[in-house]
C-alpha atoms as a PDB file:
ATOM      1  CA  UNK A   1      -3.776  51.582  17.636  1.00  0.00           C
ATOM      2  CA  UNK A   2      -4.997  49.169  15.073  1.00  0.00           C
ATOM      3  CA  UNK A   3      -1.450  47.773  14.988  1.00  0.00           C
ATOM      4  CA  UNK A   4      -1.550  47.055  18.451  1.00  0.00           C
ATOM      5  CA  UNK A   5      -4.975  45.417  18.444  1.00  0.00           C
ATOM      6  CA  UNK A   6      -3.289  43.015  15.650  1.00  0.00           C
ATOM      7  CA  UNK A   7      -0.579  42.455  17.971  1.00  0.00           C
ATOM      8  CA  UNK A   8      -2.468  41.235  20.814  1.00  0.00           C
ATOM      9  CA  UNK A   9      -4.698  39.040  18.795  1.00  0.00           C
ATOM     10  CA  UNK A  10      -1.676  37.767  17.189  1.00  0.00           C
ATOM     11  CA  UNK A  11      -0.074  36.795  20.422  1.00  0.00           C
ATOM     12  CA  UNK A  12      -3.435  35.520  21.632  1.00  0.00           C
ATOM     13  CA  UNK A  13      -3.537  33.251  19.177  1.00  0.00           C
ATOM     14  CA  UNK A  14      -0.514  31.746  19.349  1.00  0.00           C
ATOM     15  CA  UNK A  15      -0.777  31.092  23.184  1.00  0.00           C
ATOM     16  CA  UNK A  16      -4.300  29.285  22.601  1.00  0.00           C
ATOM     17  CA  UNK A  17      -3.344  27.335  19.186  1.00  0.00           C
ATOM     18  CA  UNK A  18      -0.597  25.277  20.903  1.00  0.00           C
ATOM     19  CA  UNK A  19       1.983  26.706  18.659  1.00  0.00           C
ATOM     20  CA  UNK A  20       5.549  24.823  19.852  1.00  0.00           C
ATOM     21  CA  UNK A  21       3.536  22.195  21.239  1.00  0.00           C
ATOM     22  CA  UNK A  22       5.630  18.710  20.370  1.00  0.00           C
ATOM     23  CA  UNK A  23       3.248  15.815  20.075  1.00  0.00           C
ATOM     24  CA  UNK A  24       4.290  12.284  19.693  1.00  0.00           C
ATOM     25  CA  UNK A  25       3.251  11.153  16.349  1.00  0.00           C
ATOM     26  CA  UNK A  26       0.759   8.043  16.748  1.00  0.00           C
ATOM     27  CA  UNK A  27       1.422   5.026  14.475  1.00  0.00           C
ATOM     28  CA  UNK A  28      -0.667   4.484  12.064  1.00  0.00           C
ATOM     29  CA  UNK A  29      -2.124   0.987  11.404  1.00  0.00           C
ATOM     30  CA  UNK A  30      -2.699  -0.242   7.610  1.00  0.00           C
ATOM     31  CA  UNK A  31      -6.914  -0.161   6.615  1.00  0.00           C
ATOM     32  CA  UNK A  32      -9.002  -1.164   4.550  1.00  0.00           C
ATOM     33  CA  UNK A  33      -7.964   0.710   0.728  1.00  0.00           C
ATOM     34  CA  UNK A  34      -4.042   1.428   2.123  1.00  0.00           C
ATOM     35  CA  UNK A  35      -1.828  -0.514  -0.322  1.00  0.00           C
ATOM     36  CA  UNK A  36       1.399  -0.589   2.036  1.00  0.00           C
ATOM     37  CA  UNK A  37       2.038  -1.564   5.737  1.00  0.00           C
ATOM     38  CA  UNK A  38       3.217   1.659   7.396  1.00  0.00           C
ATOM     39  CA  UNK A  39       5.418   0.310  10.561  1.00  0.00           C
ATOM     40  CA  UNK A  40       7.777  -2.514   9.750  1.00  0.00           C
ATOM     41  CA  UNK A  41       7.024  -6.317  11.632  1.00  0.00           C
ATOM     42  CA  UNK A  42       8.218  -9.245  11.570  1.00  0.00           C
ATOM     43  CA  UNK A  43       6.572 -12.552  11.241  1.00  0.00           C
ATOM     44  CA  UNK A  44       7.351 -16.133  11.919  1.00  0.00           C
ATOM     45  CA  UNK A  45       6.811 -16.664   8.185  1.00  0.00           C
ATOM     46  CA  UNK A  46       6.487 -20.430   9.050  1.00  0.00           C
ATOM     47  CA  UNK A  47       3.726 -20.078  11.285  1.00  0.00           C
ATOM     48  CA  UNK A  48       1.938 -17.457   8.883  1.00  0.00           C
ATOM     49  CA  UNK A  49      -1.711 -19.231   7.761  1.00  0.00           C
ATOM     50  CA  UNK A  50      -2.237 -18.551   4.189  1.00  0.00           C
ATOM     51  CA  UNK A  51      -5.765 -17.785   2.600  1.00  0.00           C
ATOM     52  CA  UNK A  52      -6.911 -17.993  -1.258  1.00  0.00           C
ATOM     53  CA  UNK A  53      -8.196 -15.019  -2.791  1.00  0.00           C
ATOM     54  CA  UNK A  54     -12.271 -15.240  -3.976  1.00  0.00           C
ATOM     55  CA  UNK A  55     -12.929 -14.406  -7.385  1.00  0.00           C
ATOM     56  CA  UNK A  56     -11.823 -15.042 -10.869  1.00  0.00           C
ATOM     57  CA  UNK A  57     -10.150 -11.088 -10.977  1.00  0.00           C
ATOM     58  CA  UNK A  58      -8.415 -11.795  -7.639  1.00  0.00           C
ATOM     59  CA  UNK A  59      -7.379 -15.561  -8.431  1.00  0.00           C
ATOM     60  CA  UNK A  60      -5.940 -14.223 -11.397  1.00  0.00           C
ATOM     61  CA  UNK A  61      -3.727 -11.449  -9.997  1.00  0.00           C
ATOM     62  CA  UNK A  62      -2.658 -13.613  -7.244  1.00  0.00           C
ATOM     63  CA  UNK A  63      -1.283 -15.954 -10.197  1.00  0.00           C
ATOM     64  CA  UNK A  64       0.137 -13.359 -11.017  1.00  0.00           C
ATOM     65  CA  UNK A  65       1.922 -11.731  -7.701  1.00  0.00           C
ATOM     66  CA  UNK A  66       2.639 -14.636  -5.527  1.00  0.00           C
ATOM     67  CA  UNK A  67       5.208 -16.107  -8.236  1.00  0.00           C
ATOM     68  CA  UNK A  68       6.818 -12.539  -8.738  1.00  0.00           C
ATOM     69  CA  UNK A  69       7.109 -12.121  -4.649  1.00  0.00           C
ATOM     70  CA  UNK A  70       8.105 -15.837  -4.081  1.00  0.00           C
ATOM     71  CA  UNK A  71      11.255 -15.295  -6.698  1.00  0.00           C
ATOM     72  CA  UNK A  72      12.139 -12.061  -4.699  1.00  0.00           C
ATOM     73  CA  UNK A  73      11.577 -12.677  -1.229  1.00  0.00           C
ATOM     74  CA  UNK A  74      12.332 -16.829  -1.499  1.00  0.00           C
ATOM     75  CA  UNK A  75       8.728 -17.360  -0.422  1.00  0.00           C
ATOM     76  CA  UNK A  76       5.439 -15.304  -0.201  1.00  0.00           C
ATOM     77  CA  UNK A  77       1.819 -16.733   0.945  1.00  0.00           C
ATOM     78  CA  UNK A  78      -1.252 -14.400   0.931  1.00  0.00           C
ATOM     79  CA  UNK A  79      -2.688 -13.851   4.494  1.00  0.00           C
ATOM     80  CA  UNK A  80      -5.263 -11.725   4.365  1.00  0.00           C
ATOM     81  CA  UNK A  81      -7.726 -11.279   1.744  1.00  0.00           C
ATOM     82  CA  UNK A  82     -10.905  -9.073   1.253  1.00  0.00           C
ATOM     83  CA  UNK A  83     -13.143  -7.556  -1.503  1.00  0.00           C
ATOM     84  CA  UNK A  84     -13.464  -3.659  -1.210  1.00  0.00           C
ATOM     85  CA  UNK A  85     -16.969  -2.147  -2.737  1.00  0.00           C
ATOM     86  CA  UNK A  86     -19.229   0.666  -1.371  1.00  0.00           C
ATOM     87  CA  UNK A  87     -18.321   4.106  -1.573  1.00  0.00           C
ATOM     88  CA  UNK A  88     -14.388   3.201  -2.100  1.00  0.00           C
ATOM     89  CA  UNK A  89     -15.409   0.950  -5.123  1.00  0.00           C
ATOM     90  CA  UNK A  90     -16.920   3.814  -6.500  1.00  0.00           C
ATOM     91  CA  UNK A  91     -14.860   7.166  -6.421  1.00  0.00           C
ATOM     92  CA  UNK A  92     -12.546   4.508  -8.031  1.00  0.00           C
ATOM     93  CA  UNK A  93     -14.644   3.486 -11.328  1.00  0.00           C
ATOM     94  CA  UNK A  94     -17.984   2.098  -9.993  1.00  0.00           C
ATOM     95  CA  UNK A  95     -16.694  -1.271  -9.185  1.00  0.00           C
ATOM     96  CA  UNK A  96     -14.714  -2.364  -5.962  1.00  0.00           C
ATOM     97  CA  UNK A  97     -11.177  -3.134  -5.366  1.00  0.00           C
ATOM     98  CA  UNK A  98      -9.367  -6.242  -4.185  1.00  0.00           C
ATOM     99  CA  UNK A  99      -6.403  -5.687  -0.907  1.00  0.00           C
ATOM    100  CA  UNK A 100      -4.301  -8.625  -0.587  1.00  0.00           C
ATOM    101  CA  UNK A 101      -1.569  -8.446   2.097  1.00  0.00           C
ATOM    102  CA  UNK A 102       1.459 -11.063   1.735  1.00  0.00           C
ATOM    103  CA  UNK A 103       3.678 -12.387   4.411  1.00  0.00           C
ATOM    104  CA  UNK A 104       7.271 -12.616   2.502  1.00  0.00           C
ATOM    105  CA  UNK A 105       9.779 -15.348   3.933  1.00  0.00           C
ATOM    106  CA  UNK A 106      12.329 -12.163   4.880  1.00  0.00           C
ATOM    107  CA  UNK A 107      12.571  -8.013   5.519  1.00  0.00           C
ATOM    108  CA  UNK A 108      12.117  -5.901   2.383  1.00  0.00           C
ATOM    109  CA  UNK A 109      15.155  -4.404   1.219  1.00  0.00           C
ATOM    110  CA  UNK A 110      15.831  -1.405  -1.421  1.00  0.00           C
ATOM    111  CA  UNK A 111      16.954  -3.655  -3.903  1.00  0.00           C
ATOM    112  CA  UNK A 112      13.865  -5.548  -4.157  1.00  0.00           C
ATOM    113  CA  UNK A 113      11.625  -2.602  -5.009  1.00  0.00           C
ATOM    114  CA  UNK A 114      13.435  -2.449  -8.198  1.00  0.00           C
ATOM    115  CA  UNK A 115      13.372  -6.132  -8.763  1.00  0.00           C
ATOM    116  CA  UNK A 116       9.990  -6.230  -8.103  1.00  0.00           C
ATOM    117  CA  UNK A 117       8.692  -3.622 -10.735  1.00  0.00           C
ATOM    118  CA  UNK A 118      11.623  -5.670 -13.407  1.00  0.00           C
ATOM    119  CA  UNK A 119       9.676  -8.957 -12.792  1.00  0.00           C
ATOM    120  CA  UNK A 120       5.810  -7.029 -12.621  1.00  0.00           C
ATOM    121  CA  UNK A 121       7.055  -5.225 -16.020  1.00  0.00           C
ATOM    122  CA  UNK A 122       8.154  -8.515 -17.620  1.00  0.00           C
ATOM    123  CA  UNK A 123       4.835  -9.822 -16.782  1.00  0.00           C
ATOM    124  CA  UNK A 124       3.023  -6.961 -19.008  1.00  0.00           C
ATOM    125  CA  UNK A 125       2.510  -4.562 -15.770  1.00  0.00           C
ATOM    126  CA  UNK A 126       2.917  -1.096 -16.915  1.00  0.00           C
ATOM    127  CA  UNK A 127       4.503   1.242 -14.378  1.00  0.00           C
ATOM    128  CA  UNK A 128       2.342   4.620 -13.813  1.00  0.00           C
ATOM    129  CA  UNK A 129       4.173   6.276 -10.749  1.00  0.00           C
ATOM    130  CA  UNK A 130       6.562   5.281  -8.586  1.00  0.00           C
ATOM    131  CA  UNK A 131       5.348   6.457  -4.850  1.00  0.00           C
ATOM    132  CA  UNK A 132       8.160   5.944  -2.964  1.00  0.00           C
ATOM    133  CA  UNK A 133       8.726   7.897   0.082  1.00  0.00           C
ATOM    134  CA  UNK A 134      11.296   7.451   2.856  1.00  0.00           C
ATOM    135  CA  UNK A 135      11.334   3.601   3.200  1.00  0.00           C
ATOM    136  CA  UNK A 136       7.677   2.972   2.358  1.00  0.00           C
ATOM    137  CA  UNK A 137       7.815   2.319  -1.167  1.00  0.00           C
ATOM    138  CA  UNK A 138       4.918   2.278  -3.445  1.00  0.00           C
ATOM    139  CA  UNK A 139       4.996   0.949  -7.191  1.00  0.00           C
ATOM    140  CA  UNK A 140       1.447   1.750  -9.505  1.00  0.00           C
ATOM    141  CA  UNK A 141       1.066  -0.234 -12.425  1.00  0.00           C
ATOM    142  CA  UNK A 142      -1.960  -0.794 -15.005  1.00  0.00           C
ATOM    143  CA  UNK A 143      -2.418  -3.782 -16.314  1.00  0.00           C
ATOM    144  CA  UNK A 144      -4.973  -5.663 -18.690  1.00  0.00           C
ATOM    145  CA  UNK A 145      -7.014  -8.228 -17.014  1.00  0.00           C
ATOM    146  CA  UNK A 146      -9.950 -10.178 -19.075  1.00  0.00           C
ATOM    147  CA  UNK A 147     -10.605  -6.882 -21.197  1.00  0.00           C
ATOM    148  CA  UNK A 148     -10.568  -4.520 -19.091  1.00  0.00           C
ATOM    149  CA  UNK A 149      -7.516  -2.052 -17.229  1.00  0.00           C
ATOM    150  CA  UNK A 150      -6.910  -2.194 -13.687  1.00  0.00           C
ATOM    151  CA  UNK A 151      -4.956  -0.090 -11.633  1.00  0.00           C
ATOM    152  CA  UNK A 152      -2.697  -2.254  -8.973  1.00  0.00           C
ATOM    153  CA  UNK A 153      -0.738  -0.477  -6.130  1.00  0.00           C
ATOM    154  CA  UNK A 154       1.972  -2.612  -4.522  1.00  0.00           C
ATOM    155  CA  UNK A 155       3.348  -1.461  -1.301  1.00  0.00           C
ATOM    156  CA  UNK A 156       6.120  -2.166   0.968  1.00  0.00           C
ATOM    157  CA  UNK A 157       8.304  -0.895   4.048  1.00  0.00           C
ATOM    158  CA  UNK A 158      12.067  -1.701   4.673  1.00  0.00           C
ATOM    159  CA  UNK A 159      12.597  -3.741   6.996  1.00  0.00           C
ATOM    160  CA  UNK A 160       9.070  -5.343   6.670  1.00  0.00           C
ATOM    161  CA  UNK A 161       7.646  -9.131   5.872  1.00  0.00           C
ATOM    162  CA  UNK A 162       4.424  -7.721   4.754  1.00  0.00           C
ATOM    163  CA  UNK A 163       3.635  -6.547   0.962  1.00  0.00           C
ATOM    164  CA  UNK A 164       0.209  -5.148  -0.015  1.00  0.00           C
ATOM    165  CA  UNK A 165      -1.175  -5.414  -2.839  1.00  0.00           C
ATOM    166  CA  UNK A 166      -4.234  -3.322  -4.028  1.00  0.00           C
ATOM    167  CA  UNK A 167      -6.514  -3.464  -7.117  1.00  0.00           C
ATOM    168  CA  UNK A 168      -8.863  -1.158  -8.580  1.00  0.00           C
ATOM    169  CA  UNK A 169     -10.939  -1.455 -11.808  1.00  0.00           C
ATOM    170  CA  UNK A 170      -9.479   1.809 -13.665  1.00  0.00           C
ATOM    171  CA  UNK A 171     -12.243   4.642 -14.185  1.00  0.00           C
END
């Protein structure tokens, strides 16, 4: 009897959960901390309005990642821009973060995750964990910035023109 009554529940359960229920996964637009663009676009990289970072930390890595993407991609400009704090900033260290998101002048390819953490490495970013998954790929350095260690997440999607970039003051 007490088999039966597990039974029932059982089925019960599975006809009120859903179970074999297909839903269509919803995209998933990039926010504010996510260091890669999730669904590939296109840009008309010539009509793409470029912004300077704020800050000597953020001037500084954009020094440093601009060159590296132009050299890649045959042309990079920083489009958006913004300063991270609050409760991100501090589960990550006690300071905020930096997100910088770069139109590049064509699609990502594989190739260019690997030539991107050659040229990053050559520039005295240390490689921590490669991330990649399926064709978002996801390269996390540490680097030394003004006496202090950073973490920087760089993220990109075949088949994309966008590459974001996040830093983090490292805990």
């Amino acid at each position: 009897m007490r088999f039966l009554g597990l039974v029932l529940v059982s089925l019960a359960l599975l006809v009120f959960s859903g179970c074999g229920k297909k839903e269509t996964p919803q995209p998933v637009s990039p926010g504010a901390g996510m260091a890669r663009p999730i669904e590939p676009q296109s840009l008309d990289y010539n009509k793409v309005a470029e912004v300077k970072p704020a800050g000597e930390l953020a001037t500084a890595l954009h020094g440093d990642m601009q060159p590296v993407l132009e050299k890649v991609f045959g042309g990079a400009k920083l489009f958006l821009f913004f300063e991270m704090g609050g409760q991100m900033g501090s589960q990550m260290g006690g300071g905020g973060g930096s997100h910088f998101t770069y139109a590049v002048k064509r699609q990502t390819r594989i190739e260019d995750v690997s030539a991107l953490q050659k040229k990053l490495e050559a520039q005295g970013y240390k490689l921590v964990l490669d991330g990649s998954q399926n064709a978002i790929k996801t390269l996390c350095f540490e680097k030394k910035i003004g006496g202090k260690v950073y973490s920087v997440t760089v993220g990109t999607t075949l088949g994309d023109q966008r590459v974001s970039v996040v830093v983090f003051p490292k805990g």
